[in-house]
PDB file of N, CA and C in Angstrom:
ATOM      1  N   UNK A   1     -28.707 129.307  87.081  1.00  0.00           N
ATOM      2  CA  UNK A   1     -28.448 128.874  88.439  1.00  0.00           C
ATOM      3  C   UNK A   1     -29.719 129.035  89.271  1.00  0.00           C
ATOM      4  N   UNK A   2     -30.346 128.119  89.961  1.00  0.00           N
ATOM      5  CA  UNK A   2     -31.144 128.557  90.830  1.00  0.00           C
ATOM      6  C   UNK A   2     -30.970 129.111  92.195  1.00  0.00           C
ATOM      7  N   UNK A   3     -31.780 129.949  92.735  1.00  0.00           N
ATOM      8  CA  UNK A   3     -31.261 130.869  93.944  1.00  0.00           C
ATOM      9  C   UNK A   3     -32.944 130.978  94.785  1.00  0.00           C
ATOM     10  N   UNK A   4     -33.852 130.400  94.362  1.00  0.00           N
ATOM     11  CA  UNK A   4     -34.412 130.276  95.812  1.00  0.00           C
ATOM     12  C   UNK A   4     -35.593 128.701  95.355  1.00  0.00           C
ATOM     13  N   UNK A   5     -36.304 128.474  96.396  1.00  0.00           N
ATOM     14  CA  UNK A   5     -37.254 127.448  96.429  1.00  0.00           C
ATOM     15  C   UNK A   5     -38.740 128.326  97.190  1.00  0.00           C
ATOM     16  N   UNK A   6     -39.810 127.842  96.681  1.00  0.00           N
ATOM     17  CA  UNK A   6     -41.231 128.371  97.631  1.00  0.00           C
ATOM     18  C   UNK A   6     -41.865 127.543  97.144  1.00  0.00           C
ATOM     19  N   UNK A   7     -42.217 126.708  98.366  1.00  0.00           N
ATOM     20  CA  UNK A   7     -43.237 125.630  98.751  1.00  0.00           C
ATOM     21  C   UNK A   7     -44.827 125.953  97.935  1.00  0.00           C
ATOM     22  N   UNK A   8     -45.611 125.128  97.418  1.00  0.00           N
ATOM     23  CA  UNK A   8     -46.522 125.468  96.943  1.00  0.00           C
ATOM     24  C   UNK A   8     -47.705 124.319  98.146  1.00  0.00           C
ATOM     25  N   UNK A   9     -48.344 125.109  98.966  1.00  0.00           N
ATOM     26  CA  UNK A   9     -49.094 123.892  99.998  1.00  0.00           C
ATOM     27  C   UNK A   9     -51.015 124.033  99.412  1.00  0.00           C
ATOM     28  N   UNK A  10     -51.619 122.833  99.937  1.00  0.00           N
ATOM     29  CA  UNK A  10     -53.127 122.687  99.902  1.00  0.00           C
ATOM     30  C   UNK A  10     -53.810 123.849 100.992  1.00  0.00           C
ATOM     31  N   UNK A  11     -54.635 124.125 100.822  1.00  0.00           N
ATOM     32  CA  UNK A  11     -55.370 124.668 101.923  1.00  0.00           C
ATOM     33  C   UNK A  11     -57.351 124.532 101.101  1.00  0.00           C
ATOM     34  N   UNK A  12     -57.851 124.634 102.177  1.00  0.00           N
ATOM     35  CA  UNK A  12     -59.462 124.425 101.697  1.00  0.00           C
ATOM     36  C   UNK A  12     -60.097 125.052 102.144  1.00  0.00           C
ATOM     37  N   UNK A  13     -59.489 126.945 103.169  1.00  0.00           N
ATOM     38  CA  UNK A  13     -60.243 127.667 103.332  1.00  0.00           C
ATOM     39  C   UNK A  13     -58.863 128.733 103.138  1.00  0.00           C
ATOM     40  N   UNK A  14     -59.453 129.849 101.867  1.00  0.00           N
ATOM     41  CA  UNK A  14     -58.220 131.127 102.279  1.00  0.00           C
ATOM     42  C   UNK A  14     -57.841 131.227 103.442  1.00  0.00           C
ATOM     43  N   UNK A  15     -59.235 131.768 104.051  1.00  0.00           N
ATOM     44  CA  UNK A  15     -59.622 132.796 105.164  1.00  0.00           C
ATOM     45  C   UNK A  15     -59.095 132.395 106.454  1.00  0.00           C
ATOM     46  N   UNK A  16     -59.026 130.784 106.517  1.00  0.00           N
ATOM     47  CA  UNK A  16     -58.897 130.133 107.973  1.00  0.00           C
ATOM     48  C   UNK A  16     -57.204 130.076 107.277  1.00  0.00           C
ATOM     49  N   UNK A  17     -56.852 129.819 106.768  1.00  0.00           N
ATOM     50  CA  UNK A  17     -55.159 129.385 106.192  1.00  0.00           C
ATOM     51  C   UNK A  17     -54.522 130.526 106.593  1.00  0.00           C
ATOM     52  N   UNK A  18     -55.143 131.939 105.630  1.00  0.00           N
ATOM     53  CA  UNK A  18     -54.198 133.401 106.346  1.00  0.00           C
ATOM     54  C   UNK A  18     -54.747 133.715 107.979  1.00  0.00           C
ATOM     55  N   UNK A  19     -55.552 133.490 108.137  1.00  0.00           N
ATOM     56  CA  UNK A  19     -55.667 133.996 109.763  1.00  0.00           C
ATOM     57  C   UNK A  19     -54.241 133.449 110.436  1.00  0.00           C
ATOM     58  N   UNK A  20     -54.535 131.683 110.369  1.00  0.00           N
ATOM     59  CA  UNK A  20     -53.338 131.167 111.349  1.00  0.00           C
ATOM     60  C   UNK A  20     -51.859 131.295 111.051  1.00  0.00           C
ATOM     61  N   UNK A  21     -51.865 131.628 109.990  1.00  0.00           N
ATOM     62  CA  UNK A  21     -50.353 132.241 109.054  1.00  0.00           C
ATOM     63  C   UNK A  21     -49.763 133.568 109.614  1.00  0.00           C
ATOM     64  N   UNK A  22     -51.050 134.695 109.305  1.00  0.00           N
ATOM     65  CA  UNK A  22     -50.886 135.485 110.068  1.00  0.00           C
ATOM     66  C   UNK A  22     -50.935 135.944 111.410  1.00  0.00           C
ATOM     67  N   UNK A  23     -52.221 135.556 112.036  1.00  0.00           N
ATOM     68  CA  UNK A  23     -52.044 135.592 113.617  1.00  0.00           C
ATOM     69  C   UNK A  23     -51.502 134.557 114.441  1.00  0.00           C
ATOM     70  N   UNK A  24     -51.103 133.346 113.682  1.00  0.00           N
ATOM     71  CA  UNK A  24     -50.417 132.539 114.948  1.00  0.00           C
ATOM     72  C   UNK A  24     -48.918 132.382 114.716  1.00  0.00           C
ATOM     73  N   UNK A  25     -48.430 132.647 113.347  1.00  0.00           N
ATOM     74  CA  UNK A  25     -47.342 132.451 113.150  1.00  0.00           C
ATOM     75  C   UNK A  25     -46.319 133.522 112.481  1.00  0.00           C
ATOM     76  N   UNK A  26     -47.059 134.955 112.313  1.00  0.00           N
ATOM     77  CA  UNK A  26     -46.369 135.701 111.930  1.00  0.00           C
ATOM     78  C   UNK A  26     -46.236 136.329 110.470  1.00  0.00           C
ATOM     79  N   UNK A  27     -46.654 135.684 109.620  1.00  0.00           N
ATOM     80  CA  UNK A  27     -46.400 135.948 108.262  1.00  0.00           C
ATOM     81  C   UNK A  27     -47.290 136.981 107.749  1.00  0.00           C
ATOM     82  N   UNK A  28     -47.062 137.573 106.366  1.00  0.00           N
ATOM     83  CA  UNK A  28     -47.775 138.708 105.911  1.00  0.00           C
ATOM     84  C   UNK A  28     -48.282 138.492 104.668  1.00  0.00           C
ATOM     85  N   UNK A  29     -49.376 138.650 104.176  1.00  0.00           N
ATOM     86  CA  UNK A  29     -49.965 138.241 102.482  1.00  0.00           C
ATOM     87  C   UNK A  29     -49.405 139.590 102.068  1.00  0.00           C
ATOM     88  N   UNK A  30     -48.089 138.583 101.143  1.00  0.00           N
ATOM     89  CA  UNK A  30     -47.982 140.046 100.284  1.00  0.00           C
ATOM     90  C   UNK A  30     -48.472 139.697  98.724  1.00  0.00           C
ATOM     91  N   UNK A  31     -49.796 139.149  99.036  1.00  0.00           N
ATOM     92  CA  UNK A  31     -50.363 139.364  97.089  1.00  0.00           C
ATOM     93  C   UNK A  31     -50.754 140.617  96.413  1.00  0.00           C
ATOM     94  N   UNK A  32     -50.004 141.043  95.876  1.00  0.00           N
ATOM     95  CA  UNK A  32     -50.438 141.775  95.019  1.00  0.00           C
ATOM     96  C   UNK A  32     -51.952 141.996  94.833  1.00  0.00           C
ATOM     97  N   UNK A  33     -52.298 141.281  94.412  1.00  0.00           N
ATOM     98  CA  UNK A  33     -53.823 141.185  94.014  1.00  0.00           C
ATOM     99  C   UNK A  33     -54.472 140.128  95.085  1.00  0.00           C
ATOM    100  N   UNK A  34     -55.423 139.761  95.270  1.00  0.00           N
ATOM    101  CA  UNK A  34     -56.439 138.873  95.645  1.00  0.00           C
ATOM    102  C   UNK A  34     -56.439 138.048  94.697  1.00  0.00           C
ATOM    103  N   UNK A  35     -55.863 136.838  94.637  1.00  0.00           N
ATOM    104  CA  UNK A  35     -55.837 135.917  93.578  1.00  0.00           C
ATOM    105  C   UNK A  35     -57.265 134.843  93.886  1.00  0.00           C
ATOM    106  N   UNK A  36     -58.373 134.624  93.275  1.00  0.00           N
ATOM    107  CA  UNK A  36     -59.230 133.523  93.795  1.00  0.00           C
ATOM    108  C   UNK A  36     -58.685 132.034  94.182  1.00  0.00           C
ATOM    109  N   UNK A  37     -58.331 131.556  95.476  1.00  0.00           N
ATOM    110  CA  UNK A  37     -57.966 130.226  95.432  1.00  0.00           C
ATOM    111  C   UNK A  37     -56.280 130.534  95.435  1.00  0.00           C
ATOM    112  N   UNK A  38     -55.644 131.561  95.381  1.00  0.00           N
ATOM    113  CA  UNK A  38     -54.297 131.265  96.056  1.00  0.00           C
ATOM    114  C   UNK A  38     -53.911 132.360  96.646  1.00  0.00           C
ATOM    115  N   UNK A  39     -53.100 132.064  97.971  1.00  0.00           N
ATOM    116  CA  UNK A  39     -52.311 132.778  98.719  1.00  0.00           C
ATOM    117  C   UNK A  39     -50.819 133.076  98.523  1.00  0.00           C
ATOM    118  N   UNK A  40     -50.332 133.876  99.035  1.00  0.00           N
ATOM    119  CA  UNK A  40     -48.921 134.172  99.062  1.00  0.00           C
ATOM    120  C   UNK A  40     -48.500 134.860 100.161  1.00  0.00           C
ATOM    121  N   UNK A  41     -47.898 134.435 100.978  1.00  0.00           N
ATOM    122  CA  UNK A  41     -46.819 134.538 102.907  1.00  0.00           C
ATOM    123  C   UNK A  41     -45.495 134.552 102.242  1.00  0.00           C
ATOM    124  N   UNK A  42     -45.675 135.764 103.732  1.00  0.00           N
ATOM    125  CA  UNK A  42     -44.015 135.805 103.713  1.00  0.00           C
ATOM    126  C   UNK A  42     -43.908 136.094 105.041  1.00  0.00           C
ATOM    127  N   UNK A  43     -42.748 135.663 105.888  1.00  0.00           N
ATOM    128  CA  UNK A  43     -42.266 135.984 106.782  1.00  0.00           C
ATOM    129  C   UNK A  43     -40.636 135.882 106.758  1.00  0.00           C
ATOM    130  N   UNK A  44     -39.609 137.477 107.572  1.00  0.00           N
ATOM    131  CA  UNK A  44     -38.329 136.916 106.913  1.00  0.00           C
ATOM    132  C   UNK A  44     -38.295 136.766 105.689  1.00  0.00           C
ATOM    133  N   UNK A  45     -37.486 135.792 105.425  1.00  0.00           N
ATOM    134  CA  UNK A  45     -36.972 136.125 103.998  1.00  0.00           C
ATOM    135  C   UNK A  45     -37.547 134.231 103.349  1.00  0.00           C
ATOM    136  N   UNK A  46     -38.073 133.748 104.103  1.00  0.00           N
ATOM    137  CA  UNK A  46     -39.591 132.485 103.918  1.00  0.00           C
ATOM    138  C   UNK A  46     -40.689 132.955 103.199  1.00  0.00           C
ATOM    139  N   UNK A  47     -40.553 132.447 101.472  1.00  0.00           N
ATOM    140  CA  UNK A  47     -41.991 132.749 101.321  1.00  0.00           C
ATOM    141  C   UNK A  47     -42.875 131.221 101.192  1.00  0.00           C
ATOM    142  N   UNK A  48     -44.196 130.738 101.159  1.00  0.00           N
ATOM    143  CA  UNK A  48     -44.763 130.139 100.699  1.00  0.00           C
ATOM    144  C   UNK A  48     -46.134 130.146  99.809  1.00  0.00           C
ATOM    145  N   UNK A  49     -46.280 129.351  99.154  1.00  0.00           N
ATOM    146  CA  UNK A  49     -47.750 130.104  98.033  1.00  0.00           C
ATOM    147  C   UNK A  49     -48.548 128.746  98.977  1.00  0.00           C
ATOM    148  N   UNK A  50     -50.119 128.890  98.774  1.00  0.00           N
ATOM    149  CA  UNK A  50     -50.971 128.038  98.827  1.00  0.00           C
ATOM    150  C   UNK A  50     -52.103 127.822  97.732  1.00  0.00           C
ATOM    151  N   UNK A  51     -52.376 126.950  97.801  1.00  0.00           N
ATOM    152  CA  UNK A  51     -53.730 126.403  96.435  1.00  0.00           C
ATOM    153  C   UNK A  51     -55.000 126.245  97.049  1.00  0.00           C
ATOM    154  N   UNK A  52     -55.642 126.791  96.263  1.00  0.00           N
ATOM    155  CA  UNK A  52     -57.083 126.567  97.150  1.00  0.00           C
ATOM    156  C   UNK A  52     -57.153 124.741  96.785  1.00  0.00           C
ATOM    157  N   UNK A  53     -57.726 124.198  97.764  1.00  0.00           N
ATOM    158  CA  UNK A  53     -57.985 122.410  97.110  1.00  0.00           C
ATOM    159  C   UNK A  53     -59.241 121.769  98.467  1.00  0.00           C
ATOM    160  N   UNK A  54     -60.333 122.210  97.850  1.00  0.00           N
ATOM    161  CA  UNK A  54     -61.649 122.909  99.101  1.00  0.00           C
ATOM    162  C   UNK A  54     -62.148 120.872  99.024  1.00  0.00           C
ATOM    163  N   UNK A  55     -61.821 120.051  98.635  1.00  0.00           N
ATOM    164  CA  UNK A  55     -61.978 118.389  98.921  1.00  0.00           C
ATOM    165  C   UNK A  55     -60.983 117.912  99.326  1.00  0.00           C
ATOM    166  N   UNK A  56     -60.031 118.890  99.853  1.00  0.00           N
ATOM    167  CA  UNK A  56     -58.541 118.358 100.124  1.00  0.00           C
ATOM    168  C   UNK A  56     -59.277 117.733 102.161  1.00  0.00           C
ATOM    169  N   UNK A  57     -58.882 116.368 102.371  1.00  0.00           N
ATOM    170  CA  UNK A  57     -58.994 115.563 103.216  1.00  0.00           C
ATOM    171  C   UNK A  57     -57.535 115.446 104.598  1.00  0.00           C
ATOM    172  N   UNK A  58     -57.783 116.573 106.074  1.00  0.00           N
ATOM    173  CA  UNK A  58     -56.437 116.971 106.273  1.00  0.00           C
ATOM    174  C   UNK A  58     -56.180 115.782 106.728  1.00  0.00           C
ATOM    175  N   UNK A  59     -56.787 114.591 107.275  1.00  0.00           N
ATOM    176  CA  UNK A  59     -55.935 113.135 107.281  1.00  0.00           C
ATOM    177  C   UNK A  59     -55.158 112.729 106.209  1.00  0.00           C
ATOM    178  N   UNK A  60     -55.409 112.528 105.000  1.00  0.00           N
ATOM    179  CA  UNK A  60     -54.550 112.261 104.045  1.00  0.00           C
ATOM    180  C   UNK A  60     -53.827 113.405 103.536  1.00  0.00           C
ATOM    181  N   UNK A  61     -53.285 114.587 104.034  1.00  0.00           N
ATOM    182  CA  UNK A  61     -52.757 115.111 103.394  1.00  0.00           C
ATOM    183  C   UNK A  61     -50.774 115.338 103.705  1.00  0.00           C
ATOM    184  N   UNK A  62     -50.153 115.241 102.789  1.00  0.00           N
ATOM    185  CA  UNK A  62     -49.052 114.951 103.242  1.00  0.00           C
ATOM    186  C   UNK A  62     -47.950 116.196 102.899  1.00  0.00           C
ATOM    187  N   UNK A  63     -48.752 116.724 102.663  1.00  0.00           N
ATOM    188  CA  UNK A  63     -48.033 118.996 102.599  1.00  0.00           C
ATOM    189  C   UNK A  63     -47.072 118.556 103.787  1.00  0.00           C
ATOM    190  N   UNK A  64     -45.732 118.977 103.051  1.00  0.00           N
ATOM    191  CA  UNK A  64     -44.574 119.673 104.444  1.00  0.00           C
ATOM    192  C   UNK A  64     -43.641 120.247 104.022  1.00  0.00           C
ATOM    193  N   UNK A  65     -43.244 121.162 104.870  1.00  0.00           N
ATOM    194  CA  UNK A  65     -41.943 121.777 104.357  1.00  0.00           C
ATOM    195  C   UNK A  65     -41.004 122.093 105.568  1.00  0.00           C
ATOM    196  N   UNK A  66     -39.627 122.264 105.264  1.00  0.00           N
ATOM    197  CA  UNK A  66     -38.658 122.137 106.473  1.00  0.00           C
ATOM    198  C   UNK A  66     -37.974 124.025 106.136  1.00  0.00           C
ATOM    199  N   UNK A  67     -38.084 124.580 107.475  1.00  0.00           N
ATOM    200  CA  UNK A  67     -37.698 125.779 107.391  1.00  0.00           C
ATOM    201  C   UNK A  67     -36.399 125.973 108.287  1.00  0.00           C
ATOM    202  N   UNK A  68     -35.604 126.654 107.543  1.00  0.00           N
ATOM    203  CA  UNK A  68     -34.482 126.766 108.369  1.00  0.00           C
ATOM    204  C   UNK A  68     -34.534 127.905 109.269  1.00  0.00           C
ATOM    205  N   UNK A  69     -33.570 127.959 110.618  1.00  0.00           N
ATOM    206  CA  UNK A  69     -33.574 129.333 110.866  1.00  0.00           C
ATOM    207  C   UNK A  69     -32.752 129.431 111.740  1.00  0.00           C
ATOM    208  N   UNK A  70     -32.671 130.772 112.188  1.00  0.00           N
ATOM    209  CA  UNK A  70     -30.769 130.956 112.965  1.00  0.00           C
ATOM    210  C   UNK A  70     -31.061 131.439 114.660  1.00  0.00           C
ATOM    211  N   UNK A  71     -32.346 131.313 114.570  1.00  0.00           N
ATOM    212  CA  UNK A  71     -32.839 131.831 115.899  1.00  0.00           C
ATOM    213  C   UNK A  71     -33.910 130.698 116.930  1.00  0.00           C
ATOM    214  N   UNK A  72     -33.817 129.741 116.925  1.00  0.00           N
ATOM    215  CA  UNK A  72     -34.961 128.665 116.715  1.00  0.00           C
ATOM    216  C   UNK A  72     -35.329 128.923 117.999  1.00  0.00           C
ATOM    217  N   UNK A  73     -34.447 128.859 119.368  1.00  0.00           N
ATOM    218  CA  UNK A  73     -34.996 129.278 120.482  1.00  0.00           C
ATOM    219  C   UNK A  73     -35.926 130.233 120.552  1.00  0.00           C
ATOM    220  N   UNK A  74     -35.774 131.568 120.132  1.00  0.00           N
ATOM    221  CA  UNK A  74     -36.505 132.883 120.249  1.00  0.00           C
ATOM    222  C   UNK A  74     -37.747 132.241 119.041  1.00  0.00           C
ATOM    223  N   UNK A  75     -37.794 131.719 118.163  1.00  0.00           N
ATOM    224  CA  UNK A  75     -38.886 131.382 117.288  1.00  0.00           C
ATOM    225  C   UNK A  75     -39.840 130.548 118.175  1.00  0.00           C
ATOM    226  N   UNK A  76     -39.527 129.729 118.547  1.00  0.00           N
ATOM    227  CA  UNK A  76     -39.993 128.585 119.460  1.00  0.00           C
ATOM    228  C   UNK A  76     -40.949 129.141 120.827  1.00  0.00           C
ATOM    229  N   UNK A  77     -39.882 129.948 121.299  1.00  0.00           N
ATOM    230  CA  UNK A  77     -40.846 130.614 122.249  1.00  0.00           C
ATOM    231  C   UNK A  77     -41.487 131.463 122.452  1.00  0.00           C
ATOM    232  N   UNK A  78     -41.405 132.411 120.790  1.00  0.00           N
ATOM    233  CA  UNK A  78     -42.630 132.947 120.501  1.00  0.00           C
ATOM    234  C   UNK A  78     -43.535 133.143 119.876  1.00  0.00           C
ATOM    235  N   UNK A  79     -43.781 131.547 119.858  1.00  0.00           N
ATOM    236  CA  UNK A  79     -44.838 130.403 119.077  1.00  0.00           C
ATOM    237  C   UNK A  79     -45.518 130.134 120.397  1.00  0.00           C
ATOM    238  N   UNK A  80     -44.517 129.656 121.165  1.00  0.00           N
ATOM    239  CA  UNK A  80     -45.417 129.494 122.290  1.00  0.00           C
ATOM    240  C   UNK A  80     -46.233 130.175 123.223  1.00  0.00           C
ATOM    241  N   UNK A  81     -45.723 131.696 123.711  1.00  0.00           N
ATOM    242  CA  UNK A  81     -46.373 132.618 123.997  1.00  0.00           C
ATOM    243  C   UNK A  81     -47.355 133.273 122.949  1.00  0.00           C
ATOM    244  N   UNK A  82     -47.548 132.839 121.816  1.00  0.00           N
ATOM    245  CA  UNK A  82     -48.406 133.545 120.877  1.00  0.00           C
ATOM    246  C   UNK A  82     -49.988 132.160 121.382  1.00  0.00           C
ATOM    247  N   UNK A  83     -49.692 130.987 121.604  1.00  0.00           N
ATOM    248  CA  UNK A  83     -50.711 129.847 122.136  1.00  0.00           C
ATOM    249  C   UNK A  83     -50.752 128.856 121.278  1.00  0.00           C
ATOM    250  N   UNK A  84     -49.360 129.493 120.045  1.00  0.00           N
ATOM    251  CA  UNK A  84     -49.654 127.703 119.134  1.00  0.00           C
ATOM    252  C   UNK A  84     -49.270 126.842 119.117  1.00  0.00           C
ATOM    253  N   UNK A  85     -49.989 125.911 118.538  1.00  0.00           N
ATOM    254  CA  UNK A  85     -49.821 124.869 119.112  1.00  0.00           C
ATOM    255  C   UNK A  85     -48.834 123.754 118.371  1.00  0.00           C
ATOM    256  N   UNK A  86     -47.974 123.356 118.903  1.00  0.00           N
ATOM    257  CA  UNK A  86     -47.004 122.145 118.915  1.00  0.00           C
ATOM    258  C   UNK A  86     -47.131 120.703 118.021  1.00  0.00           C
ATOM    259  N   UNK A  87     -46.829 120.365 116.946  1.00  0.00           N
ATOM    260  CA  UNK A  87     -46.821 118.824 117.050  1.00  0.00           C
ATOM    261  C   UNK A  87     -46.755 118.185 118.083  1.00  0.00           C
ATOM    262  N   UNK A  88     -47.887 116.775 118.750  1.00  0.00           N
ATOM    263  CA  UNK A  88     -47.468 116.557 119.776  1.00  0.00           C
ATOM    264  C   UNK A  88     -46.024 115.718 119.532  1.00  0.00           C
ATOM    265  N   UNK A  89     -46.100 115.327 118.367  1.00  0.00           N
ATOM    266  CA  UNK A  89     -44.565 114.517 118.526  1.00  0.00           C
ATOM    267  C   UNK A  89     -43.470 115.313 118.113  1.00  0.00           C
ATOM    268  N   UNK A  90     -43.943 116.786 117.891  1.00  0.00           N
ATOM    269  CA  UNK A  90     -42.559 117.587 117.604  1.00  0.00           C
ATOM    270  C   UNK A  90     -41.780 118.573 118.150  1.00  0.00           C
ATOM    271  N   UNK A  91     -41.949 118.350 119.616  1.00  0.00           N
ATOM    272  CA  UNK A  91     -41.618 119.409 120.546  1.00  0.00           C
ATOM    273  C   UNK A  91     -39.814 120.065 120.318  1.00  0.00           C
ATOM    274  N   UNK A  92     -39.489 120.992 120.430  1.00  0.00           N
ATOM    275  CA  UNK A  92     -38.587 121.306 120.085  1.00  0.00           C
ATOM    276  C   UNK A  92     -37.309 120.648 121.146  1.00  0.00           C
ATOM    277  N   UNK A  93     -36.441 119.817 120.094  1.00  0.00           N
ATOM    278  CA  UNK A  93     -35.355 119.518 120.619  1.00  0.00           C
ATOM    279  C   UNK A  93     -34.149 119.125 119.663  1.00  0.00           C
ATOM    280  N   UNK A  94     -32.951 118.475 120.107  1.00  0.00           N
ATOM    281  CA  UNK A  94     -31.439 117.943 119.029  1.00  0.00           C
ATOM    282  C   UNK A  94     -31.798 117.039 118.754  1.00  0.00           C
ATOM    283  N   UNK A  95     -31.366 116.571 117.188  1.00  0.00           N
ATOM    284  CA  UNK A  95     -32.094 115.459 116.648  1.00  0.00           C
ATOM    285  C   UNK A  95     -30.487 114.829 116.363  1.00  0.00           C
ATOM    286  N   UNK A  96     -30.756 113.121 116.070  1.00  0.00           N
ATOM    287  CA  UNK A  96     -29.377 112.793 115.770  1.00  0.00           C
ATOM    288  C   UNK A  96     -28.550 113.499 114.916  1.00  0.00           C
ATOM    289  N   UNK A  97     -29.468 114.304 113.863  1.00  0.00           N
ATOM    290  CA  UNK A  97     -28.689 114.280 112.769  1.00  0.00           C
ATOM    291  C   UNK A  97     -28.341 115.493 112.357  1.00  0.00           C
ATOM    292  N   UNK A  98     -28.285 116.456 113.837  1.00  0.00           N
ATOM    293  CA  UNK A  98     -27.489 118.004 114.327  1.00  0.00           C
ATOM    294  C   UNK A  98     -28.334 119.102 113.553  1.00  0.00           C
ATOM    295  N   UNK A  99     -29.656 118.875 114.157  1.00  0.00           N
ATOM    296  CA  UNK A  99     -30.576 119.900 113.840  1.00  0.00           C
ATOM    297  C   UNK A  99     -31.404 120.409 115.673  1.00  0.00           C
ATOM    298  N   UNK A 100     -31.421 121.347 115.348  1.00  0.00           N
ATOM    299  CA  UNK A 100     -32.579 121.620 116.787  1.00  0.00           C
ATOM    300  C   UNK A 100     -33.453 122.204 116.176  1.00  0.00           C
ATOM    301  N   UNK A 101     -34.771 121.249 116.337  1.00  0.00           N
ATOM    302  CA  UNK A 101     -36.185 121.220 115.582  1.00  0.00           C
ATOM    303  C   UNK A 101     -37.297 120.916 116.613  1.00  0.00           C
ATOM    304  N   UNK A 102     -38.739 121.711 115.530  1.00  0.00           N
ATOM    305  CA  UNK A 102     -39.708 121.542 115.921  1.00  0.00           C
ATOM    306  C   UNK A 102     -40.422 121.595 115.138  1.00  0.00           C
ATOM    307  N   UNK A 103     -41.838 121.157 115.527  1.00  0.00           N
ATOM    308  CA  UNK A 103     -42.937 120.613 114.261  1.00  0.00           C
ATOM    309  C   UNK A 103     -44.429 121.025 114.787  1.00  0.00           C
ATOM    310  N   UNK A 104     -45.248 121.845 113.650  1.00  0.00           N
ATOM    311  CA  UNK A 104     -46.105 122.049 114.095  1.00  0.00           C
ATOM    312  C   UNK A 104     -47.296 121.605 112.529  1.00  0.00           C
ATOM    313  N   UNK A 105     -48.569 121.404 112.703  1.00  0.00           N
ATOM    314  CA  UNK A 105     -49.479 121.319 112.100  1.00  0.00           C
ATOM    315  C   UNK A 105     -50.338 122.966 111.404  1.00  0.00           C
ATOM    316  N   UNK A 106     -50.460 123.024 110.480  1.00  0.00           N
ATOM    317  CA  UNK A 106     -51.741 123.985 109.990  1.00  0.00           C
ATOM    318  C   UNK A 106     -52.808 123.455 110.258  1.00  0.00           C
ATOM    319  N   UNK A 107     -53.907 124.178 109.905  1.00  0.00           N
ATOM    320  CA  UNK A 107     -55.400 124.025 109.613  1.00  0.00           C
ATOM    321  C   UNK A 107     -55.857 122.667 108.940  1.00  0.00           C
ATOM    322  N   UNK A 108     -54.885 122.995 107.485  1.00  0.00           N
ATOM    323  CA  UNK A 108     -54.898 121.636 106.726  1.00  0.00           C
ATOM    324  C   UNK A 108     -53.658 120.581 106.853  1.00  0.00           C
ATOM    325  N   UNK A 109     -53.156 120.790 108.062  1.00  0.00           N
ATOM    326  CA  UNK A 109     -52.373 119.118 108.185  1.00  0.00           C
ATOM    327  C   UNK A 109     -51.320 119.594 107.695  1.00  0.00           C
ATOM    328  N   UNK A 110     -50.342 120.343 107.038  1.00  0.00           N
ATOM    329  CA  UNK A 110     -49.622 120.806 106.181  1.00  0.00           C
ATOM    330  C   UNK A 110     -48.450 120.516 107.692  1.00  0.00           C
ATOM    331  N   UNK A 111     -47.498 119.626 107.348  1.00  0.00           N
ATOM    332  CA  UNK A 111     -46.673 119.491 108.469  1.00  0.00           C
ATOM    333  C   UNK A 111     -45.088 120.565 108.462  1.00  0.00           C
ATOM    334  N   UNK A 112     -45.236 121.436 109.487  1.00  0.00           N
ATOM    335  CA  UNK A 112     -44.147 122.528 109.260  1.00  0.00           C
ATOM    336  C   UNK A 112     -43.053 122.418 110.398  1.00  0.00           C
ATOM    337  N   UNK A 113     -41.708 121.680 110.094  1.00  0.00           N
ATOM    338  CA  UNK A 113     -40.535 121.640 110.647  1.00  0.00           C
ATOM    339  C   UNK A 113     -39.606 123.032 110.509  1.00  0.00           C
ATOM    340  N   UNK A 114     -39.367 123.352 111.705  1.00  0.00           N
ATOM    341  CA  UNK A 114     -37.980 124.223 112.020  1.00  0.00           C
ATOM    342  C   UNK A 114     -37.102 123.913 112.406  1.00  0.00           C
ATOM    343  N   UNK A 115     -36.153 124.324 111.689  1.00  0.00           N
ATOM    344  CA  UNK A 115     -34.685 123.760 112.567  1.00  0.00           C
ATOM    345  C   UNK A 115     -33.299 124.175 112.141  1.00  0.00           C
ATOM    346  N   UNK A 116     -32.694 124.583 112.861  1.00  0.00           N
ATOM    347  CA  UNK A 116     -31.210 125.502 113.197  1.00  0.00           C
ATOM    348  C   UNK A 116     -30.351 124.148 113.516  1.00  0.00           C
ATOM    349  N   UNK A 117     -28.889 124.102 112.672  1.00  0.00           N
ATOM    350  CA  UNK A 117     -27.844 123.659 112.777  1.00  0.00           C
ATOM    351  C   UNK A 117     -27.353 124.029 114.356  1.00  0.00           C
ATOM    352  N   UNK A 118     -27.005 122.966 114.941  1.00  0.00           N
ATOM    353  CA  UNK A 118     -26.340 122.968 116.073  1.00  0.00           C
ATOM    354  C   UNK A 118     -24.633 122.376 116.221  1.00  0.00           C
TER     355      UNK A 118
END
């Protein structure tokens, strides 16, 4: 039976990938080791791995993942008091299809949706 999923995303600098992971959005490297060229976040009970991919182009890159969560207001606004920054087309709101979401960009383009059942 399977019982969880973790996103595997591009990134083309560790260093700049965990900073904004960690200081803008919360998460914690719990690697074990220093792996050369991959990361591992966790925040909550969200993990994601990253690949080093140092020719990865963030216009063409089409990394995304959709995170659920039960608190989206309190997440939302303290994303925003932390100074990060927003998809401009993904500002948090009800979508037809009974989600309340928002969308923000990484470093490398990696497009990251939140969103709580309404």
């Amino acid at each position: 039976m399977m019982t969880d999923i973790i996103p595997k995303l591009p990134m083309r600098n560790k260093a700049i990938t965990k900073d904004y992971y960690v200081n803008q959005l919360g998460f914690t490297d719990i690697g074990s080791q220093d792996f050369d060229g991959y990361l591992i976040l966790q925040r909550d009970q969200i993990e994601i791995h990253f690949f080093e991919f140092k020719d990865l182009n963030p216009k063409e890159n089409y990394g995304q993942v959709y995170i659920r969560t039960d608190r989206i207001d309190t997440l939302y606004q303290s994303l925003i008091a932390n100074g990060s920054a927003i998809h401009p087309s993904g500002p948090l709101q009800v979508k037809p299809w009974g989600q309340k979401e928002f969308s923000m960009l990484d470093p490398d383009h990696n497009l990251l949706t939140f969103g709580q059942s309404v």
